[in-house]
Structure formats: structure tokens, C-alpha cells
C-alpha atoms as a PDB file:
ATOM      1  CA  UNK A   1      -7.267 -22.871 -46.227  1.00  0.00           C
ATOM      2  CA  UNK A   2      -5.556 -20.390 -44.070  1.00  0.00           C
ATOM      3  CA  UNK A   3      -7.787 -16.992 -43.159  1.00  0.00           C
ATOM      4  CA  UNK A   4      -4.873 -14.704 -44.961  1.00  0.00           C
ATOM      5  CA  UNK A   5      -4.831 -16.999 -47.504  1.00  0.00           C
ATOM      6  CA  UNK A   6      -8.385 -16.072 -48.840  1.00  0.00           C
ATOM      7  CA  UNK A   7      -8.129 -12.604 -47.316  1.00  0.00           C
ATOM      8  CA  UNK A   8      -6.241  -9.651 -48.634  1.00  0.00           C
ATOM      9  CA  UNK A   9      -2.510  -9.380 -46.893  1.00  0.00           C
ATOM     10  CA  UNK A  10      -2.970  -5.642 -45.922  1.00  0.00           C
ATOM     11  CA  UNK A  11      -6.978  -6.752 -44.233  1.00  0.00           C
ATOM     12  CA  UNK A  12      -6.654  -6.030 -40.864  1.00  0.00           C
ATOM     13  CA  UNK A  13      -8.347  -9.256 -38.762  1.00  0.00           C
ATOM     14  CA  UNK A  14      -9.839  -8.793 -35.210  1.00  0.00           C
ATOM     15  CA  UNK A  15      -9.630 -12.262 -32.749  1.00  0.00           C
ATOM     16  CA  UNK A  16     -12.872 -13.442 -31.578  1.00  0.00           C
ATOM     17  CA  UNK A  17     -13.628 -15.673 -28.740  1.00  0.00           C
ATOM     18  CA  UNK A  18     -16.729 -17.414 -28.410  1.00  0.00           C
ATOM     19  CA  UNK A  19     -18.271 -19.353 -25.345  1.00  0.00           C
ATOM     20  CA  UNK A  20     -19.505 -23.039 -25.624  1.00  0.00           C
ATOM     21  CA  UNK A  21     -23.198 -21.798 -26.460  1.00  0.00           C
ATOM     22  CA  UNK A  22     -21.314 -19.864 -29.446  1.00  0.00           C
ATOM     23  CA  UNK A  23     -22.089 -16.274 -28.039  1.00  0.00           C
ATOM     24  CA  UNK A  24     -19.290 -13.691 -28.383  1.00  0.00           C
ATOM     25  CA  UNK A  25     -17.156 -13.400 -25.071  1.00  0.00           C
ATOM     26  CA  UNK A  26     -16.480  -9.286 -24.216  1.00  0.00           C
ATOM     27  CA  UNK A  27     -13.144 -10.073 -22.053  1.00  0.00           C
ATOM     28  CA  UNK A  28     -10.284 -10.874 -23.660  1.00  0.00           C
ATOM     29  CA  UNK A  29      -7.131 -12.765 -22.406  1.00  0.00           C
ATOM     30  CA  UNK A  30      -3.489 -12.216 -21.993  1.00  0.00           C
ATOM     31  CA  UNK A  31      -0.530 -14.102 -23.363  1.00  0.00           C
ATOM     32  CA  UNK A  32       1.281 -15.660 -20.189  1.00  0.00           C
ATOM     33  CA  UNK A  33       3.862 -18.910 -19.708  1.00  0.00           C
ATOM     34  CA  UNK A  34       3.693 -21.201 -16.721  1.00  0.00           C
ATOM     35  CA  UNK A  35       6.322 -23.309 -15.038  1.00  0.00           C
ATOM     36  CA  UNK A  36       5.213 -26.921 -15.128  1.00  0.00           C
ATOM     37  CA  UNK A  37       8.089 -29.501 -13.277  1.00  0.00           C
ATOM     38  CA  UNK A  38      10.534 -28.155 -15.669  1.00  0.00           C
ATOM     39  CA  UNK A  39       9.045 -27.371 -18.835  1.00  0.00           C
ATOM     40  CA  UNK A  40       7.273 -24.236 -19.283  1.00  0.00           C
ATOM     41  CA  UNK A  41       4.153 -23.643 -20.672  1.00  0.00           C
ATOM     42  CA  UNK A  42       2.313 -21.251 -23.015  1.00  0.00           C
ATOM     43  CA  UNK A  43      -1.120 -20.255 -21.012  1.00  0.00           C
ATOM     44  CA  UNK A  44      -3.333 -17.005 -21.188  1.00  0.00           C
ATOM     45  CA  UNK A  45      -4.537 -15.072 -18.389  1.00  0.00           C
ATOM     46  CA  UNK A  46      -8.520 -13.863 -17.771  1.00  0.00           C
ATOM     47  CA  UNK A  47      -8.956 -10.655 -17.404  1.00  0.00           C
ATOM     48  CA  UNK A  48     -12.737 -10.543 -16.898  1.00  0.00           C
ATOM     49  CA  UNK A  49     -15.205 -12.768 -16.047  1.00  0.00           C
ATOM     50  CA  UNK A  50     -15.901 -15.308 -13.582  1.00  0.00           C
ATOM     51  CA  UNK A  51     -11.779 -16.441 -13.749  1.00  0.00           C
ATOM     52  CA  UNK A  52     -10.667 -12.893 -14.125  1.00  0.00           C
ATOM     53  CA  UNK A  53      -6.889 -13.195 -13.054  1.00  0.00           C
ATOM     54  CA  UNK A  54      -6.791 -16.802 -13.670  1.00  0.00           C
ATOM     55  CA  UNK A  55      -4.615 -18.977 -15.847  1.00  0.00           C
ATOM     56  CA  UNK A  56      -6.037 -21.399 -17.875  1.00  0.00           C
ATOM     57  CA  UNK A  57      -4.771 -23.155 -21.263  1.00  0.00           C
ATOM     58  CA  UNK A  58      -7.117 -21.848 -23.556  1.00  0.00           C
ATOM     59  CA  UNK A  59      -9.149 -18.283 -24.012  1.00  0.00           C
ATOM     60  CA  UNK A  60     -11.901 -19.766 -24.376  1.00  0.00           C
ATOM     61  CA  UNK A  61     -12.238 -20.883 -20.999  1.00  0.00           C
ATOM     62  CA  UNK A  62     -12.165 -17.665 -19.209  1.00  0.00           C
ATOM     63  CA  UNK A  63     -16.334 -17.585 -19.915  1.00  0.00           C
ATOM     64  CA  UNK A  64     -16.768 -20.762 -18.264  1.00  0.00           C
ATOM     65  CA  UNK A  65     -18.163 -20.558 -14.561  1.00  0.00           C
ATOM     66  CA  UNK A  66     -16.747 -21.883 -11.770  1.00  0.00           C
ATOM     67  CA  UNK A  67     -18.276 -25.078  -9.829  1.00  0.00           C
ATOM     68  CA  UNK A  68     -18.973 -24.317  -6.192  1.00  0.00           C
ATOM     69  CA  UNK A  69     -18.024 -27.595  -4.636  1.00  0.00           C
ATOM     70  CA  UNK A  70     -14.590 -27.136  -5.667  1.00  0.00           C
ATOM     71  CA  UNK A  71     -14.111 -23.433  -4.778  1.00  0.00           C
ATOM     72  CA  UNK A  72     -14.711 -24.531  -1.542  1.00  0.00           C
ATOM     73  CA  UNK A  73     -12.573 -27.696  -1.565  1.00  0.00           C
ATOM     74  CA  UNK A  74     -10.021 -25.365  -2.835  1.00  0.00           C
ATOM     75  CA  UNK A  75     -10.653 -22.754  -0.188  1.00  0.00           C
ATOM     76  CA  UNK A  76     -10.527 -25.251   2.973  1.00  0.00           C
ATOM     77  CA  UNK A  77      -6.771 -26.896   1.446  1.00  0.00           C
ATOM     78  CA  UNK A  78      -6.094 -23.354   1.394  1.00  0.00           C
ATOM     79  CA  UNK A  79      -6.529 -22.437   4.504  1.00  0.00           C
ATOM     80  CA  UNK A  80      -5.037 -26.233   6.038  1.00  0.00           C
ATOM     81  CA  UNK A  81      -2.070 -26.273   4.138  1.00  0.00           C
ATOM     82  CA  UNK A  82      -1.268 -22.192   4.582  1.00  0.00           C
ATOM     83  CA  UNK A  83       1.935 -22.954   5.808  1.00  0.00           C
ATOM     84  CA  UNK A  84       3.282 -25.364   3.889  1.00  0.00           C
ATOM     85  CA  UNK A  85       2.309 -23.638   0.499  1.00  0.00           C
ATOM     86  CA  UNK A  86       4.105 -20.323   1.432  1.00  0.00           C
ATOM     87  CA  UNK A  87       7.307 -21.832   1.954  1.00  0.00           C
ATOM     88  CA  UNK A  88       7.343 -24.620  -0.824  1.00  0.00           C
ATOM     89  CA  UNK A  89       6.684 -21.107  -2.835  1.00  0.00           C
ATOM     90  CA  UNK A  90       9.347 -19.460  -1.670  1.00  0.00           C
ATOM     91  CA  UNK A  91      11.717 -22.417  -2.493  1.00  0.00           C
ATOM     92  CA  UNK A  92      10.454 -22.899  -5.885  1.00  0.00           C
ATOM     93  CA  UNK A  93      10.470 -19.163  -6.997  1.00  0.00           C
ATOM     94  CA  UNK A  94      14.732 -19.261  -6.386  1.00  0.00           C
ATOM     95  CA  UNK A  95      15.360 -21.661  -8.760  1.00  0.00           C
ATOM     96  CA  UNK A  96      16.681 -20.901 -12.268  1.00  0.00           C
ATOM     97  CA  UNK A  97      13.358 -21.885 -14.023  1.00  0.00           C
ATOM     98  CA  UNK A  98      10.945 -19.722 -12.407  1.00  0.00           C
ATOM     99  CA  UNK A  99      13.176 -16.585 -13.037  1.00  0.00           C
ATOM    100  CA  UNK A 100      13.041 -17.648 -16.478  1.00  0.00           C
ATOM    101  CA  UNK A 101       9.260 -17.134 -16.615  1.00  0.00           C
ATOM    102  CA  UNK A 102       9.180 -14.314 -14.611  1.00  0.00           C
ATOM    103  CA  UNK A 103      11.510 -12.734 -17.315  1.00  0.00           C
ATOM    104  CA  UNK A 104       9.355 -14.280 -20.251  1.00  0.00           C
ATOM    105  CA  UNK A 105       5.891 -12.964 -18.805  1.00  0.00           C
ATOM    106  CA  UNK A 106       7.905  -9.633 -18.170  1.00  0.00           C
ATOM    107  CA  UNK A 107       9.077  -9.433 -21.948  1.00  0.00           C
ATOM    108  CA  UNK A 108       5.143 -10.010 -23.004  1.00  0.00           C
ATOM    109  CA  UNK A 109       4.071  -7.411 -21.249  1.00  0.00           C
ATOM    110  CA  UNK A 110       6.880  -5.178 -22.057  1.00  0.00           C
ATOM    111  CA  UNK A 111       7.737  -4.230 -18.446  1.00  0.00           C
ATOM    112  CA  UNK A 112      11.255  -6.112 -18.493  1.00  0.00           C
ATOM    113  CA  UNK A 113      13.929  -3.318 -17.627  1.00  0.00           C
ATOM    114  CA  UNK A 114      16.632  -2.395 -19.109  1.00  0.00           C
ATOM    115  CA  UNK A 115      19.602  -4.789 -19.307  1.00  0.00           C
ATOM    116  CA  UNK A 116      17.766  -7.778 -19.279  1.00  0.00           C
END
């Protein structure tokens, strides 16, 4: 059964997220679409805690802390392949698809001007 199916339709319900030791997470996370290859994705964005700005595919993993060794890792390929990662950026973000999620996210958000 369905929560509004047992609860009254006018009940106002509150989301709660919980972390994997069942304790009741105080950030919250934002609605947000991702381009993968050419499919786009539904994702949500932290906005507290230890991935606060980070996308990952479900709420509940914005509580979850980050292992060392591969902050590091992800740090050094960061800093190797600089370069190379700006400009395969800048490539990617003129192509139809990418504009598409920009205008998506923008819609969510309720920042898309007018016109659009």
C-alpha cells in the first residue's frame, strides 16, 4: 500500500532521509539531471555534508563519507590531466545535449529566463 493511500488526501507528508545506521540526515538534496553518453539522467545534488555540492544517484548518499585514498587518487588525475579535462569540457558543453540539461536543471530551479 501506497502512503496516500492509508493517509488522508489533504495530510500534508514531510520526506525523510535516513543514513545507513538509520539516523535522520539534517541536509537535504536537490533535484538535478546529468548527461551520461547521450542519455540523461535524473540525479540529486548534496547540499550539506561531507559531498555538499556533489551529484550522486540517490539522497541517501549525501551522508556517506568520503574514502581518503580516492580523494587523493582523484586529486593527483586532477592535477595530471588539467589540460586535457578543460578542453574535452569545453567541447562537450557545445553540443546539443548538454544545453539540454543545462535548460532542464535551469527549469528545476526556476531560474530559466524568459523565452525559453
Amino acid at each position: 500500500m501506497k502512503l496516500f493511500e492509508i493517509l488522508n488526501p489533504n495530510c500534508l507528508c514531510e520526506e525523510v532521509f535516513l543514513d545507513q545506521d538509520r539516523n535522520i540526515i539534517s541536509e537535504a538534496a536537490i533535484r538535478q539531471y546529468k548527461r551520461t553518453d547521450k542519455k540523461i539522467v535524473p540525479r540529486y545534488r548534496c547540499l550539506a555534508g561531507p559531498k555538499a555540492g556533489k551529484l550522486v544517484s540517490n539522497a541517501g548518499d549525501c551522508a556517506h563519507r568520503k574514502d581518503p585514498r580516492k580523494v587523493r587518487l582523484g586529486r593527483k588525475i586532477m592535477r595530471m590531466k588539467k589540460g586535457v579535462i578543460i578542453r574535452k569540457g569545453e567541447i562537450s558543453k557545445q553540443k546539443g545535449i548538454s544545453k539540454i540539461v543545462t535548460r532542464m536543471n535551469q527549469r528545476l530551479m526556476g531560474t530559466l529566463p524568459a523565452g525559453q
